[in-house]
Protein backbone atom coordinates (compact mmCIF):
# COMPACT_ATOMS: atom_id res chain seq x y z
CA UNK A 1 86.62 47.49 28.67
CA UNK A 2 90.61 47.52 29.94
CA UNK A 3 92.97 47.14 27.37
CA UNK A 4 94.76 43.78 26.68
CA UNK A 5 98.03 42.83 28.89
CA UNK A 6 99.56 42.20 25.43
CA UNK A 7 98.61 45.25 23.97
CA UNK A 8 101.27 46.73 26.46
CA UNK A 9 104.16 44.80 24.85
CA UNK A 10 106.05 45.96 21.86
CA UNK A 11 105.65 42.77 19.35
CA UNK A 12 107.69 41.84 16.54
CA UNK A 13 108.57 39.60 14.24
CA UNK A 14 110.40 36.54 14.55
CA UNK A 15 114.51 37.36 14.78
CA UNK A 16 116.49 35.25 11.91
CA UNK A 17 117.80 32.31 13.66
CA UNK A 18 121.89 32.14 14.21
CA UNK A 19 121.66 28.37 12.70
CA UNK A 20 120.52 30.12 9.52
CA UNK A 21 123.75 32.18 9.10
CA UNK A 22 126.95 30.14 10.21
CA UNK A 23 128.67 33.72 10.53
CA UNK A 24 126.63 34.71 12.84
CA UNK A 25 126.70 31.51 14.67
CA UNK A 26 130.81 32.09 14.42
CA UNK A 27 130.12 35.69 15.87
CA UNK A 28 128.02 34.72 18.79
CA UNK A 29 130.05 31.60 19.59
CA UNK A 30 133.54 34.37 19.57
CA UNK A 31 131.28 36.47 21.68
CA UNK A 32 130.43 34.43 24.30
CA UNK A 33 133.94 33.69 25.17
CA UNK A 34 135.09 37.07 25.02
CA UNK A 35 132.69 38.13 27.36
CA UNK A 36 133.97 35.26 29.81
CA UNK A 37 137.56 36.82 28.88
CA UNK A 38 135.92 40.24 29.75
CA UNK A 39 134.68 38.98 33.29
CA UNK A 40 137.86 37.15 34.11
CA UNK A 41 139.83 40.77 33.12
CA UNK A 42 138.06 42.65 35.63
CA UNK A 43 138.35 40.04 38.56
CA UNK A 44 141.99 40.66 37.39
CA UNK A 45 142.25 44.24 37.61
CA UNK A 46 140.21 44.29 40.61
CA UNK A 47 142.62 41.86 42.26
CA UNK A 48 139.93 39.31 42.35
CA UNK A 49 139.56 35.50 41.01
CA UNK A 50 136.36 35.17 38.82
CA UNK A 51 135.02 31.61 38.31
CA UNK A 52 133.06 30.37 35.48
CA UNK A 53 130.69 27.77 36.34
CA UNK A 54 128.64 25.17 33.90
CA UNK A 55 125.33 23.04 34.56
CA UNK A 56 125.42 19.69 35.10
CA UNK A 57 122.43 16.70 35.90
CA UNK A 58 123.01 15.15 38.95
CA UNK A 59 121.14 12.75 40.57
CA UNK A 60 121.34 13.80 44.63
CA UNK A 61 122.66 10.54 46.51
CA UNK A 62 119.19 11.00 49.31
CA UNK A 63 116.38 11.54 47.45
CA UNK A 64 117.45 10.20 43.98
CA UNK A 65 116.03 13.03 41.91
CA UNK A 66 118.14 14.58 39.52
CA UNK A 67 118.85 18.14 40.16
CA UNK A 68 120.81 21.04 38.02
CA UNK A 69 124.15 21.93 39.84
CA UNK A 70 126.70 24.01 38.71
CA UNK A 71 130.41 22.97 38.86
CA UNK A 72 133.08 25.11 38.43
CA UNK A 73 134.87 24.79 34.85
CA UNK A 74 138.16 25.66 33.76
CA UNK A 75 138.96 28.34 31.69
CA UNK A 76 142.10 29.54 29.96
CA UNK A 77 143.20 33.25 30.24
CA UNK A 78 143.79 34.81 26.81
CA UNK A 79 145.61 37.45 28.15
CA UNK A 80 148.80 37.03 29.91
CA UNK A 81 151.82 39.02 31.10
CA UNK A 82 155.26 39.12 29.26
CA UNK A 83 158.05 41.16 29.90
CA UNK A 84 156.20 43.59 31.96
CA UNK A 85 153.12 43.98 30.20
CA UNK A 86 150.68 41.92 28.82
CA UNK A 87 149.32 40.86 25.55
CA UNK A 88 145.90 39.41 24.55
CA UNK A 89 145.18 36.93 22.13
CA UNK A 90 141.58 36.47 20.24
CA UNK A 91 141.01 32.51 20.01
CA UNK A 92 138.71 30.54 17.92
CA UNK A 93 138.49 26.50 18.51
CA UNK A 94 141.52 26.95 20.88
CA UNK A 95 143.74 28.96 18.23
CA UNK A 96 144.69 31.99 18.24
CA UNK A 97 143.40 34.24 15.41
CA UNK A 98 145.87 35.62 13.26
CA UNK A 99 145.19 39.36 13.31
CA UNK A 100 147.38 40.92 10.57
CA UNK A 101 150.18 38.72 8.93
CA UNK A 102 152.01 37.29 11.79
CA UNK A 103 150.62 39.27 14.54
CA UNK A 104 148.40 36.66 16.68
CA UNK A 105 148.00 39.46 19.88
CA UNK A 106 147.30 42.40 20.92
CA UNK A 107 150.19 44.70 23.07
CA UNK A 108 147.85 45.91 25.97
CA UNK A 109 150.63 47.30 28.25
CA UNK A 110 149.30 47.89 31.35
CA UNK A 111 146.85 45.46 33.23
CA UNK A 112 144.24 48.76 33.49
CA UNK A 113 144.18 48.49 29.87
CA UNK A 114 142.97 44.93 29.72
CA UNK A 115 139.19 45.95 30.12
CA UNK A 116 138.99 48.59 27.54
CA UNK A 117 141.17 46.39 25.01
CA UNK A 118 138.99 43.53 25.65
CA UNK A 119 135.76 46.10 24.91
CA UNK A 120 137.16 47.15 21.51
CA UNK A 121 137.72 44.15 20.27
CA UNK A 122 134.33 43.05 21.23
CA UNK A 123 132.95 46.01 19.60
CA UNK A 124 134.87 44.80 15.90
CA UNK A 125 133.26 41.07 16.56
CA UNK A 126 130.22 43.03 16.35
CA UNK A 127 130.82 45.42 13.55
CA UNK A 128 131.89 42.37 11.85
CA UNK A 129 135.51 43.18 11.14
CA UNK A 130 136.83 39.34 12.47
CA UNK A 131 134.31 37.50 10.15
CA UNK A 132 136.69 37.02 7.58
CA UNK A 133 139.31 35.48 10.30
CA UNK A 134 136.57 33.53 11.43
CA UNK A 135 135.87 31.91 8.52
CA UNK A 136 139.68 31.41 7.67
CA UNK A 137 140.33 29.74 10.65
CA UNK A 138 136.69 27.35 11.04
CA UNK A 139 137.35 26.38 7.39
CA UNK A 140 141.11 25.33 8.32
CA UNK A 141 140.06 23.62 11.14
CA UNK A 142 137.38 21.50 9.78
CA UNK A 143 140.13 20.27 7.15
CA UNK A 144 141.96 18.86 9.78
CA UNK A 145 139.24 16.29 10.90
């Protein structure tokens, strides 16, 4: 008798759901974007343009079906050059985090170092070190509504 295809797979249990845990939600949210910011820095160094695209229904003008296309969407740079070198911010909801008391970015110098800055601070989203930002600044923001 052959073994199961499923037997093959490593099975677990269910993961906790980011929904559950709005921090986590925050994190993942933060996350995506920097990864976009990540992309976009390496098109940069590499001299490049890097285009983010989104999905959108469409019905197709012949055969009236709607179809998925992707369309290009418009992204802002959080990194940007100032007195010959450049800075990057980390932004939540469109603001920019406040890192330490009145520092909102990050000196990078160089454009090389864009990449590895962007890394690190990708790295302390996911050690958790911006949670308490995160929650300073979603907290503020949903006041304002």
């Amino acid at each position: 008798m052959t073994k199961s295809l499923l037997s093959k797979l490593k099975l677990s249990t269910r993961p906790e759901k980011t929904s559950e845990n709005p921090t986590l939600k925050k994190r993942e949210k933060l996350l995506t974007k920097l990864n976009q910011q990540l992309a976009m820095a390496q098109s940069h160094v590499a001299g490049e343009t890097h285009t983010v695209f989104k999905e959108k229904w469409q019905k197709n003008a012949e055969t009236g079906v709607q179809e998925k296309i992707q369309i290009p969407k418009k992204v802002s740079l959080w990194f940007y050059l100032r007195n010959n070198q450049y800075f990057f911010e980390v932004r939540y909801g469109n603001k920019p985090l406040e890192l330490s008391k009145g520092n909102h970015a990050i000196e990078v110098g160089e454009k090389e170092n864009l990449v590895s800055t962007i890394t690190t601070v990708i790295e302390a989203v996911v050690a958790g070190e911006l949670d308490p930002l995160l929650d300073k600044v979603t907290s503020h923001l949903s006041k304002k509504k």
